[in-house]
ModelCIF file with pLDDT and N, C-alpha, C, O atoms, coordinates in Angstrom:
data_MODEL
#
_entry.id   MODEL 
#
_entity.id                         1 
_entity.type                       polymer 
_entity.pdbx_number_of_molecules   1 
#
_entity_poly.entity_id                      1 
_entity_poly.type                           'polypeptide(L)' 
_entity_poly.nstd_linkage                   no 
_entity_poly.nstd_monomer                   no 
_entity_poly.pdbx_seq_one_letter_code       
;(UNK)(UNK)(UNK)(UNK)(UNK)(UNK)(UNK)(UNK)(UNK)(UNK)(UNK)(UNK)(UNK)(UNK)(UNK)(UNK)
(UNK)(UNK)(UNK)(UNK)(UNK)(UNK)(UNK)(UNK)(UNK)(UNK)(UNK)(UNK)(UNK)(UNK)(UNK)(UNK)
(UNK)(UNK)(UNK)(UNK)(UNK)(UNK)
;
_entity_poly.pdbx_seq_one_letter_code_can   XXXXXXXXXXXXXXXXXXXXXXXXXXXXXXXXXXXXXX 
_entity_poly.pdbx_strand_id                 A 
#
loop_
_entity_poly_seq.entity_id 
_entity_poly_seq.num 
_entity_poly_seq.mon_id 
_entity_poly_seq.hetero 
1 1  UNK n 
1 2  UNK n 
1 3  UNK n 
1 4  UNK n 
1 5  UNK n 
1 6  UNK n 
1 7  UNK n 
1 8  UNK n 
1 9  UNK n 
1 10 UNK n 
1 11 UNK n 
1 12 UNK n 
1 13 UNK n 
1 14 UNK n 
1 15 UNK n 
1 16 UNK n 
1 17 UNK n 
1 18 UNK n 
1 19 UNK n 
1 20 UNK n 
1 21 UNK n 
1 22 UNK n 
1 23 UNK n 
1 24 UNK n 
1 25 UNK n 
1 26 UNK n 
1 27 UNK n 
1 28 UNK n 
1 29 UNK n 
1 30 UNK n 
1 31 UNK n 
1 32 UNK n 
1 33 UNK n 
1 34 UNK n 
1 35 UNK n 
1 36 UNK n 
1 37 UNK n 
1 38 UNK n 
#
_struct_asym.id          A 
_struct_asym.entity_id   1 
#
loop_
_ma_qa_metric.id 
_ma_qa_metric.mode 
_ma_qa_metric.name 
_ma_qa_metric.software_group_id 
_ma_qa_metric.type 
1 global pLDDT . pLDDT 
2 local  pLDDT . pLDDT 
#
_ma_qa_metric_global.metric_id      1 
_ma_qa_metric_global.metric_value   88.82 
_ma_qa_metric_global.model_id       1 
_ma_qa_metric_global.ordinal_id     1 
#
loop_
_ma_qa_metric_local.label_asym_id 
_ma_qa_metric_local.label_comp_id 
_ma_qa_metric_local.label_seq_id 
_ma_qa_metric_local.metric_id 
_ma_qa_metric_local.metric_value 
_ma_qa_metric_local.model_id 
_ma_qa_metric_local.ordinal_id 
A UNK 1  2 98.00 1 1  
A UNK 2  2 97.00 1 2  
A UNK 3  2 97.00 1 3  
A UNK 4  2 92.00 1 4  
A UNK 5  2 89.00 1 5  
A UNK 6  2 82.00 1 6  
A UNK 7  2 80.00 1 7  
A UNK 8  2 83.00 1 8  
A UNK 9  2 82.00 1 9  
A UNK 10 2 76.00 1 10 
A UNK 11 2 79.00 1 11 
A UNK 12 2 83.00 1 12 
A UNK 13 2 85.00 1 13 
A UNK 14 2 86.00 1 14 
A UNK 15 2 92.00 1 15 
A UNK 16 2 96.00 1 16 
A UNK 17 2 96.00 1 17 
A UNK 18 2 97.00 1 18 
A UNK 19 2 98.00 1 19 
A UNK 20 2 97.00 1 20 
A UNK 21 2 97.00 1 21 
A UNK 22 2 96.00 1 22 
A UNK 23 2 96.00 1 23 
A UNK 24 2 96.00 1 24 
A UNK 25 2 95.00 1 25 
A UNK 26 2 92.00 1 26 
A UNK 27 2 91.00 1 27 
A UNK 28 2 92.00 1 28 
A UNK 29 2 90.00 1 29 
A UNK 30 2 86.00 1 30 
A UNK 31 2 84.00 1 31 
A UNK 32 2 85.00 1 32 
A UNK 33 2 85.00 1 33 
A UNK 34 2 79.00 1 34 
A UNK 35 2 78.00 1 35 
A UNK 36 2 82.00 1 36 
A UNK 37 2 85.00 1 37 
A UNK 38 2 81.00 1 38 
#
loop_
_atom_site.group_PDB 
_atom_site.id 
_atom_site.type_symbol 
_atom_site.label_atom_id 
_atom_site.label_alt_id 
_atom_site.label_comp_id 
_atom_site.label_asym_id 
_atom_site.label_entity_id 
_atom_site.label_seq_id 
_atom_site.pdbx_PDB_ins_code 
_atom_site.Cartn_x 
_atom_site.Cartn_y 
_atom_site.Cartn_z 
_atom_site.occupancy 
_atom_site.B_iso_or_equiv 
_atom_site.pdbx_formal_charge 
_atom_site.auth_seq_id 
_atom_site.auth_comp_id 
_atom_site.auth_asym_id 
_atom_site.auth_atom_id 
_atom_site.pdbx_PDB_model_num 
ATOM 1   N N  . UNK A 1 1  ? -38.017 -5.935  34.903 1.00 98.00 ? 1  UNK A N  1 
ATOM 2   C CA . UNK A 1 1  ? -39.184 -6.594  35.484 1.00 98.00 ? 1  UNK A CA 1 
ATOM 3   C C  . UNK A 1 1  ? -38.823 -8.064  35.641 1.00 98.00 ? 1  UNK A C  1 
ATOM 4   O O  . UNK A 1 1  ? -38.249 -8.761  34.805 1.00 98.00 ? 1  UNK A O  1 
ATOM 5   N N  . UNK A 1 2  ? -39.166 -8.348  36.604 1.00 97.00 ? 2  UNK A N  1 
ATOM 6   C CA . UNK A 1 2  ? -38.547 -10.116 37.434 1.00 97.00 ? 2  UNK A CA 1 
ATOM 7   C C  . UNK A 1 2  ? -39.757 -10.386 37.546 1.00 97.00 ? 2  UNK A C  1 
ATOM 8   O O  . UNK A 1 2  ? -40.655 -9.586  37.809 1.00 97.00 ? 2  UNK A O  1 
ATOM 9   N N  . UNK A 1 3  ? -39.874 -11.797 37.306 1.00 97.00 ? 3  UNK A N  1 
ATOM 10  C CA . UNK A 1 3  ? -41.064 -12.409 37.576 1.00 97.00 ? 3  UNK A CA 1 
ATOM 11  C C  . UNK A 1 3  ? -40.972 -14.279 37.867 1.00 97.00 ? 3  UNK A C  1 
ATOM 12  O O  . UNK A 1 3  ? -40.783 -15.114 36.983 1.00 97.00 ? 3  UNK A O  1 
ATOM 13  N N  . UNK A 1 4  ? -41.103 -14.468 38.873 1.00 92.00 ? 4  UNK A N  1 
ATOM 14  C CA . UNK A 1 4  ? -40.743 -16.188 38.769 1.00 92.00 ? 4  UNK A CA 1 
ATOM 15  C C  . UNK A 1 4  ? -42.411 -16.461 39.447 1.00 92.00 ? 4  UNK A C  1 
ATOM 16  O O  . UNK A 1 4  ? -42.800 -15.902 40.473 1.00 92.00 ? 4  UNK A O  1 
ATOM 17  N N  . UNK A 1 5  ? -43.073 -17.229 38.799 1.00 89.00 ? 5  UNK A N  1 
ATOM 18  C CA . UNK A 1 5  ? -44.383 -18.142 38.986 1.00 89.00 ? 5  UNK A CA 1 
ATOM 19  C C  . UNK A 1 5  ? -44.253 -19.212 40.035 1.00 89.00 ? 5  UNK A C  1 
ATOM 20  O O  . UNK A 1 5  ? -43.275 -19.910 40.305 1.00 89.00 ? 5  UNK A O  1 
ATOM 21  N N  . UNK A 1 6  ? -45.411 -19.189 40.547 1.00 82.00 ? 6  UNK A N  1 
ATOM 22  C CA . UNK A 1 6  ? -45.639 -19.902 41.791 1.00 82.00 ? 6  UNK A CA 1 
ATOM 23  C C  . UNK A 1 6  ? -46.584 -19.250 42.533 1.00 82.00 ? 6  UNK A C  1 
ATOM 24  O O  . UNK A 1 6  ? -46.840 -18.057 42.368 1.00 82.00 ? 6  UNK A O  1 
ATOM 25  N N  . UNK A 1 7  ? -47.247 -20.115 43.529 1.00 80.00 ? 7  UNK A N  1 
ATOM 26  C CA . UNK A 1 7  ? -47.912 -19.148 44.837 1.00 80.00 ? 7  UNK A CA 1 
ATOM 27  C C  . UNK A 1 7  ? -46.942 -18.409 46.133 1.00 80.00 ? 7  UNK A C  1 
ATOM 28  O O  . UNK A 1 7  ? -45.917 -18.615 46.783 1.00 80.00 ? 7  UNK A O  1 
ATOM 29  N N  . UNK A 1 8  ? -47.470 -17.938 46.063 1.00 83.00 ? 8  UNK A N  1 
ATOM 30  C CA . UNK A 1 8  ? -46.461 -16.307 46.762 1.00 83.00 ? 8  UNK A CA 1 
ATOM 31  C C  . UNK A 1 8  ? -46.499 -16.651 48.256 1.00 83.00 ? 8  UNK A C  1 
ATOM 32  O O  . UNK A 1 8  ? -45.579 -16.513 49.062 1.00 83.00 ? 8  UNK A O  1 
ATOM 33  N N  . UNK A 1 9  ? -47.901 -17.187 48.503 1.00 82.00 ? 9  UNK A N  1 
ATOM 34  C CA . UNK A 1 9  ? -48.134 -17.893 50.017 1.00 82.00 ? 9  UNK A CA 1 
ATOM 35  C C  . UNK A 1 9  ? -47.483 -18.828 50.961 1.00 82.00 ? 9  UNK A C  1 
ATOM 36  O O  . UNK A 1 9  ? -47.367 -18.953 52.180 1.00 82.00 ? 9  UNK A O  1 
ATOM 37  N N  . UNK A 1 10 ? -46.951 -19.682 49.429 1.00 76.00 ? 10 UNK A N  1 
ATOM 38  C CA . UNK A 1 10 ? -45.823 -20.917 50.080 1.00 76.00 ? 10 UNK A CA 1 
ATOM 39  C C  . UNK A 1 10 ? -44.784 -20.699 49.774 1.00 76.00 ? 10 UNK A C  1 
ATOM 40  O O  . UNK A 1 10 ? -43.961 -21.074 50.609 1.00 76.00 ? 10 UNK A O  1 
ATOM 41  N N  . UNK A 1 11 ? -44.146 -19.965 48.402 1.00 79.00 ? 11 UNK A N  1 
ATOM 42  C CA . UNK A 1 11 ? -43.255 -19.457 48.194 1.00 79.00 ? 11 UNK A CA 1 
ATOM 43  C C  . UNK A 1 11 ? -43.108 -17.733 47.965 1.00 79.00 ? 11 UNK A C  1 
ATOM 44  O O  . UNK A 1 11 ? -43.449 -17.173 46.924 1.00 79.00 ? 11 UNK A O  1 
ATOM 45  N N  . UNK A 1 12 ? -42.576 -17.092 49.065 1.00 83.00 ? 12 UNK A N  1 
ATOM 46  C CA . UNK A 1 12 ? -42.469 -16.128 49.160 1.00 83.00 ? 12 UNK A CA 1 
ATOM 47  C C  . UNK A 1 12 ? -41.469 -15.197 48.299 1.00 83.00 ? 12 UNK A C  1 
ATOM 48  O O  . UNK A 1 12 ? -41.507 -13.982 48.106 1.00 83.00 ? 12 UNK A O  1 
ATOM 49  N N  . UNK A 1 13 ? -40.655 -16.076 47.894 1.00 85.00 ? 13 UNK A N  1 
ATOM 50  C CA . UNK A 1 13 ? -39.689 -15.506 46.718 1.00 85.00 ? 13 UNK A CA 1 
ATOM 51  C C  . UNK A 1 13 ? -40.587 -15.492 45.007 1.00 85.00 ? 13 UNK A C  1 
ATOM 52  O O  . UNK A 1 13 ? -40.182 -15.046 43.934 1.00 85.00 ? 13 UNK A O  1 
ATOM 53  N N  . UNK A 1 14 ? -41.495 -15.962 45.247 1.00 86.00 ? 14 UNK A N  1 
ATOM 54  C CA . UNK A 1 14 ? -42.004 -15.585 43.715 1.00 86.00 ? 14 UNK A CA 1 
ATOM 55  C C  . UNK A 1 14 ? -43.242 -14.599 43.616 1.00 86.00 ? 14 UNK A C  1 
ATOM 56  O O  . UNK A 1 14 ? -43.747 -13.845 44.447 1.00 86.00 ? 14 UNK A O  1 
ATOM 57  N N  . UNK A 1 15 ? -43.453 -14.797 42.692 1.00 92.00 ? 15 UNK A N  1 
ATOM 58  C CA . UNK A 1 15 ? -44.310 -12.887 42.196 1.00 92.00 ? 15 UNK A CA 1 
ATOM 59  C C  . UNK A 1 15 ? -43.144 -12.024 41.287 1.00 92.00 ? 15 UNK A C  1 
ATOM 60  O O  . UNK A 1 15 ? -42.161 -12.527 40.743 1.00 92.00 ? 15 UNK A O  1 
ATOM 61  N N  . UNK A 1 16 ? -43.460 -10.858 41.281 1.00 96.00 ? 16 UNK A N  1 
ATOM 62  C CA . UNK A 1 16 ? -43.157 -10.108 40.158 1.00 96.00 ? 16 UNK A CA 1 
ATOM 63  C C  . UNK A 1 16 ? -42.305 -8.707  41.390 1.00 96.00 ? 16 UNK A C  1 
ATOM 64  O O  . UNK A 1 16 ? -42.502 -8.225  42.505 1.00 96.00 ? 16 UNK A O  1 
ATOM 65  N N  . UNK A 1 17 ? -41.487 -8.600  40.423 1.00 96.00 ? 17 UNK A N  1 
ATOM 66  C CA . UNK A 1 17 ? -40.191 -7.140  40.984 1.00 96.00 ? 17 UNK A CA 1 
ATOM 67  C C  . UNK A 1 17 ? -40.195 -6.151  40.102 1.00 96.00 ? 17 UNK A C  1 
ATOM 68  O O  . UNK A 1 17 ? -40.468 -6.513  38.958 1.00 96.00 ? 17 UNK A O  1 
ATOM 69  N N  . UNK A 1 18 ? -39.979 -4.997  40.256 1.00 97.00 ? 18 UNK A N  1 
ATOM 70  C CA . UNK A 1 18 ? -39.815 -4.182  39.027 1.00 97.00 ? 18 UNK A CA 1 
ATOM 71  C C  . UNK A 1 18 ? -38.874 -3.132  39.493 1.00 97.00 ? 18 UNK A C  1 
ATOM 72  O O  . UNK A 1 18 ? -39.450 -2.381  40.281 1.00 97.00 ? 18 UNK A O  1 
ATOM 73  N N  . UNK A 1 19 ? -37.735 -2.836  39.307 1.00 98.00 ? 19 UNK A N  1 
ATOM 74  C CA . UNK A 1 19 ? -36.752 -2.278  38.956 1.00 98.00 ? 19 UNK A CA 1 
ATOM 75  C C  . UNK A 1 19 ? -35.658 -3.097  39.563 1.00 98.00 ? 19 UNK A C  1 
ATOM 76  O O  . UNK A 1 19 ? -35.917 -4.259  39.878 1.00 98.00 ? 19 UNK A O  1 
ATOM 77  N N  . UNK A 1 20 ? -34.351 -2.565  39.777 1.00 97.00 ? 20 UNK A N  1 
ATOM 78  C CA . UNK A 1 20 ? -33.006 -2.972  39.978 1.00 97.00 ? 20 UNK A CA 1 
ATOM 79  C C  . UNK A 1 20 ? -33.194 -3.091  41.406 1.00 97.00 ? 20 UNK A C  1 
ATOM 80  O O  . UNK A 1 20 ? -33.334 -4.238  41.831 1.00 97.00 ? 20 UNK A O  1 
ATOM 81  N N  . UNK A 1 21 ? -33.218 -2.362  42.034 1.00 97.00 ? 21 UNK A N  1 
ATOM 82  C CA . UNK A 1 21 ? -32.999 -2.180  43.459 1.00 97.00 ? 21 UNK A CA 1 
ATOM 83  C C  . UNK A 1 21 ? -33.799 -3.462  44.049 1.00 97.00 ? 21 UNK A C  1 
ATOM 84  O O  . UNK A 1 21 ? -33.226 -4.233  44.818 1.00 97.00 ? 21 UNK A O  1 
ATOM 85  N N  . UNK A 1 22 ? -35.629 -3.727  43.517 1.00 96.00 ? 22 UNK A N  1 
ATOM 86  C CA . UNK A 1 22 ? -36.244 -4.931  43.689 1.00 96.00 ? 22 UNK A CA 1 
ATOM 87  C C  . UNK A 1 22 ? -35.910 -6.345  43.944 1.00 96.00 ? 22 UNK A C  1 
ATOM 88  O O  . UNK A 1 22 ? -35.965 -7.169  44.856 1.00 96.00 ? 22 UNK A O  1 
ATOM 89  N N  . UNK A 1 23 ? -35.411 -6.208  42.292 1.00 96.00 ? 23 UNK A N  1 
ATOM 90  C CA . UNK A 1 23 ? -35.055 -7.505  42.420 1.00 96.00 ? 23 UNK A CA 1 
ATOM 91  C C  . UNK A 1 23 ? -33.656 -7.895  43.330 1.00 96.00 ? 23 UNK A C  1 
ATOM 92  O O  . UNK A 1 23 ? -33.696 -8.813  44.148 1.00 96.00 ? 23 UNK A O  1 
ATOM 93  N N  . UNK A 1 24 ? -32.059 -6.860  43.026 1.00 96.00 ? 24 UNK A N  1 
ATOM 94  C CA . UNK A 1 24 ? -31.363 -7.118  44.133 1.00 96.00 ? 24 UNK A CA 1 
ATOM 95  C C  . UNK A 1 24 ? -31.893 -7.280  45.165 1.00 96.00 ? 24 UNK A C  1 
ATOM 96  O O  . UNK A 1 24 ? -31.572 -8.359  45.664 1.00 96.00 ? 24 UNK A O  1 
ATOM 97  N N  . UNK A 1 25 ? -32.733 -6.578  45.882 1.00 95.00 ? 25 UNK A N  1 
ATOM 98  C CA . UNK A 1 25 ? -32.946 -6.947  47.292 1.00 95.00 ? 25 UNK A CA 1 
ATOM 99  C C  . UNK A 1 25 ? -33.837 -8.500  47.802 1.00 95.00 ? 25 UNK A C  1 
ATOM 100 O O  . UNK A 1 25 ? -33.807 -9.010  48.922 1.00 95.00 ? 25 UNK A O  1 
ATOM 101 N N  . UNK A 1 26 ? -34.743 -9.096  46.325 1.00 92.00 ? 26 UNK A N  1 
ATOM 102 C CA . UNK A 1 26 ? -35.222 -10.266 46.156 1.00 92.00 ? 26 UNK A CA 1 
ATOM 103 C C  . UNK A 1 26 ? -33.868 -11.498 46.136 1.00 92.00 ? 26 UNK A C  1 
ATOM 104 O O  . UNK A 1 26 ? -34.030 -12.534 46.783 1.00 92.00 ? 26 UNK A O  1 
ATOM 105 N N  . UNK A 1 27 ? -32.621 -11.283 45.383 1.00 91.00 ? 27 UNK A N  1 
ATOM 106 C CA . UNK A 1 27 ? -31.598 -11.901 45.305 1.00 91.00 ? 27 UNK A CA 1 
ATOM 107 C C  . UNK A 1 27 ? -30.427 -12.131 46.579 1.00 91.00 ? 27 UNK A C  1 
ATOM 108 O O  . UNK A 1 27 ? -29.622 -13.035 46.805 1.00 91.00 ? 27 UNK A O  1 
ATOM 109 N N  . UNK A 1 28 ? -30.666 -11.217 47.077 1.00 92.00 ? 28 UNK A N  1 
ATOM 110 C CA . UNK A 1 28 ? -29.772 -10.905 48.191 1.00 92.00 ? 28 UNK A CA 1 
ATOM 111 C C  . UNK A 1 28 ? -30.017 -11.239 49.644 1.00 92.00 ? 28 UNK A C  1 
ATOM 112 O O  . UNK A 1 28 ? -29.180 -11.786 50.363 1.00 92.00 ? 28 UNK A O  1 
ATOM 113 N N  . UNK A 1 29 ? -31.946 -10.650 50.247 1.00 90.00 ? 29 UNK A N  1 
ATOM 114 C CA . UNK A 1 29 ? -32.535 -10.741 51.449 1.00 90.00 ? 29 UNK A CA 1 
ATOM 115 C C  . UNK A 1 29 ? -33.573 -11.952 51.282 1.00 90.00 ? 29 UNK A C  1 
ATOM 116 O O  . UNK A 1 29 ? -33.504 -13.016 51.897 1.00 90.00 ? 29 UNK A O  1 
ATOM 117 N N  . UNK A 1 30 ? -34.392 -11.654 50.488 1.00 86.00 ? 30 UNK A N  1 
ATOM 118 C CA . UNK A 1 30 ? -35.903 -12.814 50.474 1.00 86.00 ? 30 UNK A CA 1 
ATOM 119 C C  . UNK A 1 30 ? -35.669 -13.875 50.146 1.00 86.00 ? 30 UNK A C  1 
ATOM 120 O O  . UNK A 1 30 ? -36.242 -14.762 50.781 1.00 86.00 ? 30 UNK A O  1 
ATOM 121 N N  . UNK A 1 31 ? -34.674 -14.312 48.948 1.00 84.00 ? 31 UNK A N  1 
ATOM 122 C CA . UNK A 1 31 ? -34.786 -15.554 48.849 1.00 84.00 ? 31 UNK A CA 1 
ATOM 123 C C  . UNK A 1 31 ? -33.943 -16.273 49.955 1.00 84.00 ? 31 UNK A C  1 
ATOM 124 O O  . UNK A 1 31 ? -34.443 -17.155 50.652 1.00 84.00 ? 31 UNK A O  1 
ATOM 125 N N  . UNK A 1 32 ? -32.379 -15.780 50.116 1.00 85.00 ? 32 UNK A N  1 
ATOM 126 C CA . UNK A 1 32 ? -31.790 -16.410 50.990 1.00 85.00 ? 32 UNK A CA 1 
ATOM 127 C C  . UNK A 1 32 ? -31.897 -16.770 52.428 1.00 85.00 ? 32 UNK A C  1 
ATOM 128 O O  . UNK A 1 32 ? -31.192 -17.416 53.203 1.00 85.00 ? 32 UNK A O  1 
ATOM 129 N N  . UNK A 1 33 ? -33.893 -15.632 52.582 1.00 85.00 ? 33 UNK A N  1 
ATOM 130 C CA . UNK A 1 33 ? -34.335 -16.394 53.928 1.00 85.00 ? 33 UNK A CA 1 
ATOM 131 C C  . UNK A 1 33 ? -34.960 -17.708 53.582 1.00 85.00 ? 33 UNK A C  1 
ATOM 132 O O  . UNK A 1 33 ? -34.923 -18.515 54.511 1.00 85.00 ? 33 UNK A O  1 
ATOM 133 N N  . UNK A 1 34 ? -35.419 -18.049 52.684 1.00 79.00 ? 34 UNK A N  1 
ATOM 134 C CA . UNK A 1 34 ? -35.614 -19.332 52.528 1.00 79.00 ? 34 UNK A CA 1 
ATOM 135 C C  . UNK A 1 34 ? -35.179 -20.549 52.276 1.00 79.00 ? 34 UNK A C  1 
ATOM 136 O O  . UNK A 1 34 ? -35.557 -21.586 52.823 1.00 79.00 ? 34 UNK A O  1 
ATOM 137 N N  . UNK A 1 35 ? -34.139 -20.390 51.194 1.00 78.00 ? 35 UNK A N  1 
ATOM 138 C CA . UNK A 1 35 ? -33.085 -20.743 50.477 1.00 78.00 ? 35 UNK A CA 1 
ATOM 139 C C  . UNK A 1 35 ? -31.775 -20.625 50.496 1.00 78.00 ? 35 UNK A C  1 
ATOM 140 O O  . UNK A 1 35 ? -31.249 -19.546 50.220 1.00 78.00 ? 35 UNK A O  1 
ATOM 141 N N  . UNK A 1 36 ? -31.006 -21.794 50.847 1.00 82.00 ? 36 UNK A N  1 
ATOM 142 C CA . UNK A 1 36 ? -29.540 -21.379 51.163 1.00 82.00 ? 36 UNK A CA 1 
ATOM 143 C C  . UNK A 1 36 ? -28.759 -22.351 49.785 1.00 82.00 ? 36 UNK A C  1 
ATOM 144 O O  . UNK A 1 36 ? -29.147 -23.228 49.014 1.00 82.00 ? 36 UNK A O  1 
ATOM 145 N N  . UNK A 1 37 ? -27.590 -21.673 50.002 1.00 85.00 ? 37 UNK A N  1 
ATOM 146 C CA . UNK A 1 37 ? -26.507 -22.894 48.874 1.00 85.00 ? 37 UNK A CA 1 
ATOM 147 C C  . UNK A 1 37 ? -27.612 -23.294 47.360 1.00 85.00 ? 37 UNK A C  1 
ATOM 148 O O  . UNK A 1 37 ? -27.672 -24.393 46.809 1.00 85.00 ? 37 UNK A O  1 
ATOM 149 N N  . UNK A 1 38 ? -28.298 -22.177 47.012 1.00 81.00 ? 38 UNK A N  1 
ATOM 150 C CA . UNK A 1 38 ? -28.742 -22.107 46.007 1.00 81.00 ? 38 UNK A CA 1 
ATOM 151 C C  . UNK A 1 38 ? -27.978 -22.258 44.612 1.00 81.00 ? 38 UNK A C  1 
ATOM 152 O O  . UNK A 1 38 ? -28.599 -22.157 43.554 1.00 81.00 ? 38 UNK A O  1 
#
């Protein structure tokens, strides 16, 4: 279970994941549309 705090509205990478596959795909696709050279 992944969970990073914040509003979900402005930041779309936070909220809560729950299993493996989730969060990889949070690490891999969602954040790096927002976020680069993290």
């Amino acid at each position: 279970v992944w969970t990073i705090s914040g509003p979900v509205d402005i930041l779309p990478f936070c909220g809560q994941r729950a299993g493996k596959d989730g969060v990889m795909k949070l690490l891999m696709q969602d954040s790096p549309t927002f976020l680069s050279d993290r």
